[in-house]
Protein backbone atom coordinates (compact mmCIF):
# COMPACT_ATOMS: atom_id res chain seq x y z
CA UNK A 1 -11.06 12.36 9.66
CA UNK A 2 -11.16 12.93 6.29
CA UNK A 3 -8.03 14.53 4.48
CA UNK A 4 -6.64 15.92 1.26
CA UNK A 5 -10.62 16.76 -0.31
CA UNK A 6 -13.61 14.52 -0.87
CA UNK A 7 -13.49 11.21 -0.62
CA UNK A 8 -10.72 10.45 1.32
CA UNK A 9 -10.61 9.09 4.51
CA UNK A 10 -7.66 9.56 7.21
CA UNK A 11 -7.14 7.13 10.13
CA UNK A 12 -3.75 7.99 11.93
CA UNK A 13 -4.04 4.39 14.09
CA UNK A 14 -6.52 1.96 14.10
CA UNK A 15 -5.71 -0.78 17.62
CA UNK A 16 -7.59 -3.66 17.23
CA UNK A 17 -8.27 -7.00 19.81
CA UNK A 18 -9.04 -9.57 18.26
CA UNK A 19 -9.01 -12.82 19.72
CA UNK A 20 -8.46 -15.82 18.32
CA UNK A 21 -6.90 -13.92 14.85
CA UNK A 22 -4.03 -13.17 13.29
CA UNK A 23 -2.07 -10.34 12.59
CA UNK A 24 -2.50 -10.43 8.83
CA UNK A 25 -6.11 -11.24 9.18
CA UNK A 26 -6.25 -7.72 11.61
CA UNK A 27 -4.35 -6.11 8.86
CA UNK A 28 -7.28 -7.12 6.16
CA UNK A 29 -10.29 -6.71 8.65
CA UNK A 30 -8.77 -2.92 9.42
CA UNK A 31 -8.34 -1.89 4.88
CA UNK A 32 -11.99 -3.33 4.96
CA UNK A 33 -13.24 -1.22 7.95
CA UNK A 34 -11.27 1.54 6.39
CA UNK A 35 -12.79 1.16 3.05
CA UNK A 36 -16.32 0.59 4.71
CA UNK A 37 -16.18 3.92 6.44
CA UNK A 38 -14.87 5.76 3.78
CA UNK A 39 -18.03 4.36 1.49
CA UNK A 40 -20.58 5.19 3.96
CA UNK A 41 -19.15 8.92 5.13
CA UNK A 42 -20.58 11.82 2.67
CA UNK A 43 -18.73 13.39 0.97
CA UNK A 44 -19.80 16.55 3.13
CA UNK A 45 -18.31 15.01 5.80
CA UNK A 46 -15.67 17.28 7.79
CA UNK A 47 -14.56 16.22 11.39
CA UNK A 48 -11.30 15.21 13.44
CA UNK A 49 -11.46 13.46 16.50
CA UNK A 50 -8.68 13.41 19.03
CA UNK A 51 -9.38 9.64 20.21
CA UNK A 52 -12.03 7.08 20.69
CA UNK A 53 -12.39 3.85 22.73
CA UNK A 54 -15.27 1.77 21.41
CA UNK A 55 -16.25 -2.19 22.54
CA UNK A 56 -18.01 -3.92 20.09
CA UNK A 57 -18.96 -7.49 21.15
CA UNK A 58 -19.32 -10.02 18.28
CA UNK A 59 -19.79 -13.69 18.31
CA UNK A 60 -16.77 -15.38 17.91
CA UNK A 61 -18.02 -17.17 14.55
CA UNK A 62 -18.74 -13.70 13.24
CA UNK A 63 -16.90 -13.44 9.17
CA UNK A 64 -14.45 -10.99 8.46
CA UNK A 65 -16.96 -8.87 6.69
CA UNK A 66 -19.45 -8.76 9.66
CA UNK A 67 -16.73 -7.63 12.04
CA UNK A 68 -16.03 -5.29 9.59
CA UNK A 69 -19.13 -3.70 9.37
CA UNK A 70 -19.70 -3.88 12.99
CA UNK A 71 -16.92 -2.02 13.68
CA UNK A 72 -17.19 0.74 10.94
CA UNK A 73 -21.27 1.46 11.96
CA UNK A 74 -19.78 1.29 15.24
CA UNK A 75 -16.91 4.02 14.58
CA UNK A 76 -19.12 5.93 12.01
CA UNK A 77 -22.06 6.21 15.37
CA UNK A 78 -19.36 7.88 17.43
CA UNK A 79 -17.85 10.11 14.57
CA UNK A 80 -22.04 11.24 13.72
CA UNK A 81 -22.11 11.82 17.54
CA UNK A 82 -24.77 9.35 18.44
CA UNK A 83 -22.65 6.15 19.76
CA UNK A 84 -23.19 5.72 23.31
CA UNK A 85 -19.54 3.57 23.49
């Protein structure tokens, strides 16, 4: 996923369901999962993956920056190989 040398970080679509939010709220919570993932990646790091499909169930009061996170460890698991989503 990453692209074009260290420290950056390539996502060609990020599909998000969130209910109960708004499009320009989606729009935010994806730049801050982006910029989440991109922080917590080394700069080592060196993989592509085709596709994924992960579920990650929050609680409905859950902030912007908690979903965020959620979602990046959540994404970051998978890309390190140990998610079980």
């Amino acid at each position: 996923m990453r692209d074009s040398g260290p420290g950056t970080l390539r996502i060609g679509r990020l599909r998000l369901r969130l209910p109960a939010r708004g499009a320009e709220d989606g729009r935010r919570l994806a730049a801050e999962i982006s910029q989440r993932l991109a922080a917590g990646l080394p700069p080592s790091f060196d993989r592509r993956i085709g596709g994924a499909s992960l579920r990650v169930r929050l609680d409905r009061r859950s902030s912007r920056g908690e979903t965020a996170a959620a979602v990046a460890g959540a994404i970051a698991d998978r890309l390190a190989g140990s998610g079980d989503a």
